[in-house]
N, C-alpha and C. Protein backbone atom coordinates (compact mmCIF):
# COMPACT_ATOMS: atom_id res chain seq x y z
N UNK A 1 0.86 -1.16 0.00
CA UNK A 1 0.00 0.00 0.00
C UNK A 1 0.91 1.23 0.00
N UNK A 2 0.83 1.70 -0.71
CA UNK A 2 1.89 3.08 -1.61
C UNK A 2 1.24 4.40 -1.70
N UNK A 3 1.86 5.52 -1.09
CA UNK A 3 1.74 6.62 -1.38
C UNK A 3 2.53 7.79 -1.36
N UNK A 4 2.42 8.94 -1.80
CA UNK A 4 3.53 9.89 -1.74
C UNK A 4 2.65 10.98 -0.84
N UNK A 5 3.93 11.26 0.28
CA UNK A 5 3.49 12.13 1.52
C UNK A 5 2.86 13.57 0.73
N UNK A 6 3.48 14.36 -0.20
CA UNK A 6 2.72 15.41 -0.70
C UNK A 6 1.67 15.37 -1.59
N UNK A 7 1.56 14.11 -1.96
CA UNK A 7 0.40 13.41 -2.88
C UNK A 7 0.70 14.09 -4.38
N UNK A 8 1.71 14.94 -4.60
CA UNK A 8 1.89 15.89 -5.82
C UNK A 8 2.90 14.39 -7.07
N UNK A 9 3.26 13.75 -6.00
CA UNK A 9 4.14 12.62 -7.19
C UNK A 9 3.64 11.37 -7.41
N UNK A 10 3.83 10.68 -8.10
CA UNK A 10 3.01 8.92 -7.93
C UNK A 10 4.50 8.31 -8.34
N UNK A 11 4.48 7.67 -7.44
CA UNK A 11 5.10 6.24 -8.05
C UNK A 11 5.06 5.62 -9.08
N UNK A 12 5.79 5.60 -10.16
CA UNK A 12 5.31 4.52 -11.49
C UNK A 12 5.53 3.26 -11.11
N UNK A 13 4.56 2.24 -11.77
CA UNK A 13 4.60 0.61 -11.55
C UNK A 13 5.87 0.25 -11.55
N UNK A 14 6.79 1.01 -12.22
CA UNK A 14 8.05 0.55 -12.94
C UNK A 14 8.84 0.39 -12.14
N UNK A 15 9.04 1.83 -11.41
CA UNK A 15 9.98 1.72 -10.46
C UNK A 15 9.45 1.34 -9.19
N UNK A 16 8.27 0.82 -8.86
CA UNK A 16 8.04 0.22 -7.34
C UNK A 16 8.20 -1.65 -7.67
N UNK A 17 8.36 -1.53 -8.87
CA UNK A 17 8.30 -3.08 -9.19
C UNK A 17 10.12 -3.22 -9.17
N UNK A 18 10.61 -2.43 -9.74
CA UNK A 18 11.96 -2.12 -9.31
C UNK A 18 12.75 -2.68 -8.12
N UNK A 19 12.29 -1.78 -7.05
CA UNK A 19 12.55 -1.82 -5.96
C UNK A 19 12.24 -2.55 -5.19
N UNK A 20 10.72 -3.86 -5.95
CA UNK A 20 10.63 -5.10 -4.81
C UNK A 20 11.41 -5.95 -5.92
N UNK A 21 11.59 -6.06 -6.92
CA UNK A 21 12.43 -7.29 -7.72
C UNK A 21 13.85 -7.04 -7.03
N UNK A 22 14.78 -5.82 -6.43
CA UNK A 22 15.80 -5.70 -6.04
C UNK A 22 16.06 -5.70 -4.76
N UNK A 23 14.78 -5.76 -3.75
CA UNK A 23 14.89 -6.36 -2.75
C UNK A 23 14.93 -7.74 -2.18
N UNK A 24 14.87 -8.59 -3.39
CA UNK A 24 14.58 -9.93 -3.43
C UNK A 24 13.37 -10.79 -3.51
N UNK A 25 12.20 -10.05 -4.27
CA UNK A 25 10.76 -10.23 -4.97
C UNK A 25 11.23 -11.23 -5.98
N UNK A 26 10.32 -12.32 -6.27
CA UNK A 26 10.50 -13.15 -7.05
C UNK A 26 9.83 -12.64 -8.58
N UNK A 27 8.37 -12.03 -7.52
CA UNK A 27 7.36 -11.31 -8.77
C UNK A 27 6.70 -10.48 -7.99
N UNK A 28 6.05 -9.73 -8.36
CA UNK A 28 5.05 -8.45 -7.89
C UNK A 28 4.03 -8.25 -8.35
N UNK A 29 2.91 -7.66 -8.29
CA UNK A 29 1.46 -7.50 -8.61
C UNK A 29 0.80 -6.21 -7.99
N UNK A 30 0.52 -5.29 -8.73
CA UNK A 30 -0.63 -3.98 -8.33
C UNK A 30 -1.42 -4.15 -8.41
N UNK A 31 -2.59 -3.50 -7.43
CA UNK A 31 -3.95 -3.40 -7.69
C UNK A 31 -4.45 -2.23 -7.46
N UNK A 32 -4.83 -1.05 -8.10
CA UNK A 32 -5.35 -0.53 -7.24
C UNK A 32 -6.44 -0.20 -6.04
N UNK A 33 -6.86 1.05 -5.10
CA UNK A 33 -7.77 0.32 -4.46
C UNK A 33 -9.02 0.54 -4.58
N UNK A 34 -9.24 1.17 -6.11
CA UNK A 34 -10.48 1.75 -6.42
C UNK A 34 -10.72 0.74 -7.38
N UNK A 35 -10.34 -0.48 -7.73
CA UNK A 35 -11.02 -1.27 -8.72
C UNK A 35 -12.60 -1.96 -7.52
N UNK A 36 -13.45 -2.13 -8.78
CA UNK A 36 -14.83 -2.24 -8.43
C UNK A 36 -14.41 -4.04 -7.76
N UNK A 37 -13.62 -5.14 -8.25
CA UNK A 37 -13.12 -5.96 -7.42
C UNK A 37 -12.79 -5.93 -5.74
N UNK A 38 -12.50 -5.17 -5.79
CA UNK A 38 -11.85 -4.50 -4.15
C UNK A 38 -13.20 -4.12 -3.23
N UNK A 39 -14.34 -3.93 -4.13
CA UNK A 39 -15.57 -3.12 -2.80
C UNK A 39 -16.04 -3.54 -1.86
N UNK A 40 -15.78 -5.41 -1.74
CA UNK A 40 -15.97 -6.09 -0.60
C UNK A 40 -15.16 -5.32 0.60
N UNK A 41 -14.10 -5.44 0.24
CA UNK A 41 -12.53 -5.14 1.14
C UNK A 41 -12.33 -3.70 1.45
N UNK A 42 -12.72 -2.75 0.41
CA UNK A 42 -12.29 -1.76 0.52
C UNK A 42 -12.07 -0.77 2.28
N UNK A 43 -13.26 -0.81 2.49
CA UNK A 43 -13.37 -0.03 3.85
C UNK A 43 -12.64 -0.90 4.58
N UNK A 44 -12.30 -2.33 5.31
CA UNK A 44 -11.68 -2.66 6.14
C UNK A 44 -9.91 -2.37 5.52
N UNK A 45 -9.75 -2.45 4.31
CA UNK A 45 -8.70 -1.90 4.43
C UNK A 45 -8.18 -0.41 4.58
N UNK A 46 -9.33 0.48 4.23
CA UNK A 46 -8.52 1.78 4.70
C UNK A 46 -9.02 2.11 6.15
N UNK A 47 -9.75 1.23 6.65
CA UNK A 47 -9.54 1.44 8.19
C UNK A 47 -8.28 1.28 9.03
N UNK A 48 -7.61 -0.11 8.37
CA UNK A 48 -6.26 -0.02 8.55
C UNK A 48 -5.41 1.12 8.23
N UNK A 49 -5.71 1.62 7.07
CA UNK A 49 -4.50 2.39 6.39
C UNK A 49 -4.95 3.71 5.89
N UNK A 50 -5.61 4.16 6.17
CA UNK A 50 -6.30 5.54 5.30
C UNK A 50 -6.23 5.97 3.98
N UNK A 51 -4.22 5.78 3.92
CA UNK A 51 -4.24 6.59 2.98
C UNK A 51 -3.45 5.55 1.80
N UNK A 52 -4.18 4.35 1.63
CA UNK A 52 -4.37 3.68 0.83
C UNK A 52 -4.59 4.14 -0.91
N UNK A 53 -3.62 3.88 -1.37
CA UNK A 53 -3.50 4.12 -3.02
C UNK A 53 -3.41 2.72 -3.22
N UNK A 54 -3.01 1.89 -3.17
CA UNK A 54 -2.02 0.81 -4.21
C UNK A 54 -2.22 -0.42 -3.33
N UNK A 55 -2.76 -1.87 -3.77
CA UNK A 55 -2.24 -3.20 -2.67
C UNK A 55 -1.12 -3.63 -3.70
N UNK A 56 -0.14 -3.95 -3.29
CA UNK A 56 0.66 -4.91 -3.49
C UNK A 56 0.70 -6.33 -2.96
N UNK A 57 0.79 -7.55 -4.35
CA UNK A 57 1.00 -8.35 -3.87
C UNK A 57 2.39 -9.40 -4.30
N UNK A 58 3.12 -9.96 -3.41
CA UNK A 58 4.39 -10.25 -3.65
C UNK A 58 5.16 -11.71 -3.59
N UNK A 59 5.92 -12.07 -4.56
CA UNK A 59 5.84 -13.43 -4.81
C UNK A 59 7.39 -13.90 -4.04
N UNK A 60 7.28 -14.81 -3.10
CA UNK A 60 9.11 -15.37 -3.49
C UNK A 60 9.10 -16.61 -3.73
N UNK A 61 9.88 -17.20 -4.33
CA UNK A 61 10.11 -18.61 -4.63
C UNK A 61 10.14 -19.83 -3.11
N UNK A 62 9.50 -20.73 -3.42
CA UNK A 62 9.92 -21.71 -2.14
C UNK A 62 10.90 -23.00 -3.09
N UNK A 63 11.64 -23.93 -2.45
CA UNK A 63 12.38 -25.09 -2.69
C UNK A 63 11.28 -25.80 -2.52
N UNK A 64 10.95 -26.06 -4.18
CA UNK A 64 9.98 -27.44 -4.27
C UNK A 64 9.90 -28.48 -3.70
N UNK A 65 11.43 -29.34 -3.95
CA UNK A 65 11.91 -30.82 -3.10
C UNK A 65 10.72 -30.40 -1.67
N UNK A 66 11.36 -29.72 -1.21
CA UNK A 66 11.12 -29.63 0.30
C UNK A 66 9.54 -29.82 0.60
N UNK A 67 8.70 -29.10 -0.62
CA UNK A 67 7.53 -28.70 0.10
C UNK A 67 6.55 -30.08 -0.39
N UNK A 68 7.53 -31.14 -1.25
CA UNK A 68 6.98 -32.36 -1.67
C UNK A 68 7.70 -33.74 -0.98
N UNK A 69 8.08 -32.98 -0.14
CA UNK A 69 8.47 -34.40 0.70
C UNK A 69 7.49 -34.63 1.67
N UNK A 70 7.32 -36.29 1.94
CA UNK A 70 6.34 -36.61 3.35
C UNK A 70 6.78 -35.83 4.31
N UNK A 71 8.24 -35.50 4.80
CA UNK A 71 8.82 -35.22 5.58
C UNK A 71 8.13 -33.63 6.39
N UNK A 72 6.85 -33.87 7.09
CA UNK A 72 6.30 -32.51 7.42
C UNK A 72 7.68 -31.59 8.27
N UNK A 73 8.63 -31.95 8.64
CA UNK A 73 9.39 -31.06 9.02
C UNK A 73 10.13 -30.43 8.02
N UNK A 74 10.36 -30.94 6.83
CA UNK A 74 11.11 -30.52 5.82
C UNK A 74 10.37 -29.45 5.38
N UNK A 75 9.09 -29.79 5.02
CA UNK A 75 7.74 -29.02 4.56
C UNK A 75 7.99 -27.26 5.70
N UNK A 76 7.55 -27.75 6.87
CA UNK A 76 7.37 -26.57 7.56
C UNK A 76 8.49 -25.88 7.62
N UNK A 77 9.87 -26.48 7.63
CA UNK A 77 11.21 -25.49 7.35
C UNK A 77 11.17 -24.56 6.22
N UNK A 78 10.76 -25.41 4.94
CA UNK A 78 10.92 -24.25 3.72
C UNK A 78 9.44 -23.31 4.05
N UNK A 79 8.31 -23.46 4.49
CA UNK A 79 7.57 -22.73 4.82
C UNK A 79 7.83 -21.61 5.71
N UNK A 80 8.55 -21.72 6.80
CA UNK A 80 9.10 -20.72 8.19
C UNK A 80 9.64 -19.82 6.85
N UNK A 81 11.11 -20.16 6.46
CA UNK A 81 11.82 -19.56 5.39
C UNK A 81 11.34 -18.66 4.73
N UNK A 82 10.52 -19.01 4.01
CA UNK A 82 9.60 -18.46 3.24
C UNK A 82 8.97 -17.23 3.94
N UNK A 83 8.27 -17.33 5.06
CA UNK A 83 7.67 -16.15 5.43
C UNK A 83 8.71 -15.09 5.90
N UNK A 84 9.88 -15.77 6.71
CA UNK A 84 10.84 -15.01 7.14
C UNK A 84 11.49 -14.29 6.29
N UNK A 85 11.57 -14.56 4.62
CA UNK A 85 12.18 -13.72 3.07
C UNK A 85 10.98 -12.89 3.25
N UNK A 86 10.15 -13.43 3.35
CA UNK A 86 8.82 -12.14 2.76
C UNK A 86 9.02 -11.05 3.83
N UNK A 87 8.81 -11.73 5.07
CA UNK A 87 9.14 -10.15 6.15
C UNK A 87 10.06 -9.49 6.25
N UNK A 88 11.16 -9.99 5.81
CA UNK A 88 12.10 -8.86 5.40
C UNK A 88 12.44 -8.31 4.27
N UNK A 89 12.36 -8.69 3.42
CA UNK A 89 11.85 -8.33 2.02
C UNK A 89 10.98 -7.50 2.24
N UNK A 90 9.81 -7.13 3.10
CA UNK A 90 8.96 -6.17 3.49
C UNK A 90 9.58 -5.10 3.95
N UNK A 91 10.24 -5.22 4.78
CA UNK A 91 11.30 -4.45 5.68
C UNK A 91 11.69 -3.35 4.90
N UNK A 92 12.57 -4.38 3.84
CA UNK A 92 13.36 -3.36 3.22
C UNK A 92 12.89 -2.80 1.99
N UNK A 93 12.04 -3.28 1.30
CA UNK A 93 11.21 -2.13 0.57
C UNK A 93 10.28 -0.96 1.07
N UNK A 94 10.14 -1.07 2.74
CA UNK A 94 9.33 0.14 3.21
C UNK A 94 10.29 1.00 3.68
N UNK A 95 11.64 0.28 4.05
CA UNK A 95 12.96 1.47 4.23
C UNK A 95 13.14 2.08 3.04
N UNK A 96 13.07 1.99 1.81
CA UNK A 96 13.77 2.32 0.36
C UNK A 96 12.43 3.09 0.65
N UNK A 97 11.03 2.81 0.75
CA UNK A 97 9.88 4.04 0.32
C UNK A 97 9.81 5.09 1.07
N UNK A 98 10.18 5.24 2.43
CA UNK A 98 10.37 6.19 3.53
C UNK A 98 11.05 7.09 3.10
N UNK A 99 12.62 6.67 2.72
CA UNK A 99 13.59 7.44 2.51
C UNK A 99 12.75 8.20 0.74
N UNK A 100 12.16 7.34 0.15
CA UNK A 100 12.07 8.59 -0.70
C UNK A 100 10.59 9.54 -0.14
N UNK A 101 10.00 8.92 0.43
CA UNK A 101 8.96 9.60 1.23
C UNK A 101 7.88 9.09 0.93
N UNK A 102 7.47 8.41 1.07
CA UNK A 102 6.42 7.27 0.34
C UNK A 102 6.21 6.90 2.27
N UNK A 103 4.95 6.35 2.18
CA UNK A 103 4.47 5.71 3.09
C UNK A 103 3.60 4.18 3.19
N UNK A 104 3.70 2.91 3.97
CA UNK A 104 3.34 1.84 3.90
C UNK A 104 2.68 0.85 5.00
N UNK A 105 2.27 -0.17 4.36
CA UNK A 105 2.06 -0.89 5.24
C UNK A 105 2.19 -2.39 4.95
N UNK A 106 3.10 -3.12 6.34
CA UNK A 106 3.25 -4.37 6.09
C UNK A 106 2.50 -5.37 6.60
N UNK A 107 2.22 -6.65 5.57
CA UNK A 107 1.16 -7.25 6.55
C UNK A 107 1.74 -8.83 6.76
N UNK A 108 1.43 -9.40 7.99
CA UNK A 108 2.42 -10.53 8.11
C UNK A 108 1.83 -11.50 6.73
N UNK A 109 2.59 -12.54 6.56
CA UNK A 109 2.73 -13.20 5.36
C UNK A 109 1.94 -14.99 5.82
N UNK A 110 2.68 -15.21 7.21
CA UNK A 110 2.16 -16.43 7.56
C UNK A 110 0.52 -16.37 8.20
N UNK A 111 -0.25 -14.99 8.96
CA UNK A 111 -1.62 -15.22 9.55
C UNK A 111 -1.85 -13.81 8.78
N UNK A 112 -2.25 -13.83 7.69
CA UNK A 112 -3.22 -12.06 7.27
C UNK A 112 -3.85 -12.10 8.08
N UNK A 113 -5.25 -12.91 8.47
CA UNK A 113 -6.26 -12.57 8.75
C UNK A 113 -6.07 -11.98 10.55
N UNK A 114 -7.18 -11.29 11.03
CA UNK A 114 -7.53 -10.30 11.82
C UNK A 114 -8.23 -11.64 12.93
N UNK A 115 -7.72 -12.18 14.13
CA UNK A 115 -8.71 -13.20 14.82
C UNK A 115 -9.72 -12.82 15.63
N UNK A 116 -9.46 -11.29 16.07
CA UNK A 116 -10.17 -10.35 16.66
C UNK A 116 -11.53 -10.35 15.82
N UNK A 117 -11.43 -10.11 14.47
CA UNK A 117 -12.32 -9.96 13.27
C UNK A 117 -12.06 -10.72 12.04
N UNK A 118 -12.76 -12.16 12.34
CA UNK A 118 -12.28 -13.50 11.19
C UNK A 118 -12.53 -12.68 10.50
N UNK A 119 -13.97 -12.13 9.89
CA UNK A 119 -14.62 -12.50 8.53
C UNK A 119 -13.07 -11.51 7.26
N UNK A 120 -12.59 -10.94 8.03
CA UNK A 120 -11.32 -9.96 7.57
C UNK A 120 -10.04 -10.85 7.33
């Protein structure tokens, strides 16, 4: 979720796709948050975030072997992994948007949902 603090600049796709492929994004995805798709969601997400322009969504690779072995410990290792790349990979693309003045929000990777408020 992307925006520019004076609201006078936008971000191009280009370069925010940039900056998660070089943080270690496998792949990336925009949405914005005015598509008519989004109207379920819309209000609980800018309750979170107000000032909601942009969802991003973000890909990293997992080690196949792993996640096809019986071996459920093998399984849940490349899984931990996995979330632990995404949260920092989060990290550091909201440090790179700060510094240019952009503002964000990260959302954990292993529980989205809200337990306070399933239906979210």
């Amino acid at each position: 979720m992307i925006m520019k603090k004076n609201n006078q600049v936008k971000l191009s796709s280009s370069r925010l796709r940039e900056i998660f492929l070089d943080a270690g994004a496998d792949d990336v995805g925009f949405v914005e948050i005015g598509r008519p798709a989004l109207k379920d969601s819309k209000e609980a997400i800018l309750e979170l975030f107000p000032d909601t322009k942009t969802l991003v969504s973000v890909v990293v690779s997992l080690n196949r072997p792993n996640l096809c072995t019986p071996a459920r410990n093998l399984t849940s290792y490349e899984l931990h992994n996995g979330q632990d790349v995404l949260g920092e990979l989060q990290w550091r693309v909201l440090r790179i948007l700060r510094k240019e003045g952009y503002s964000g929000l990260a959302l954990p990777s292993a529980f989205p949902m809200d337990m306070e408020q399933p239906s979210r």
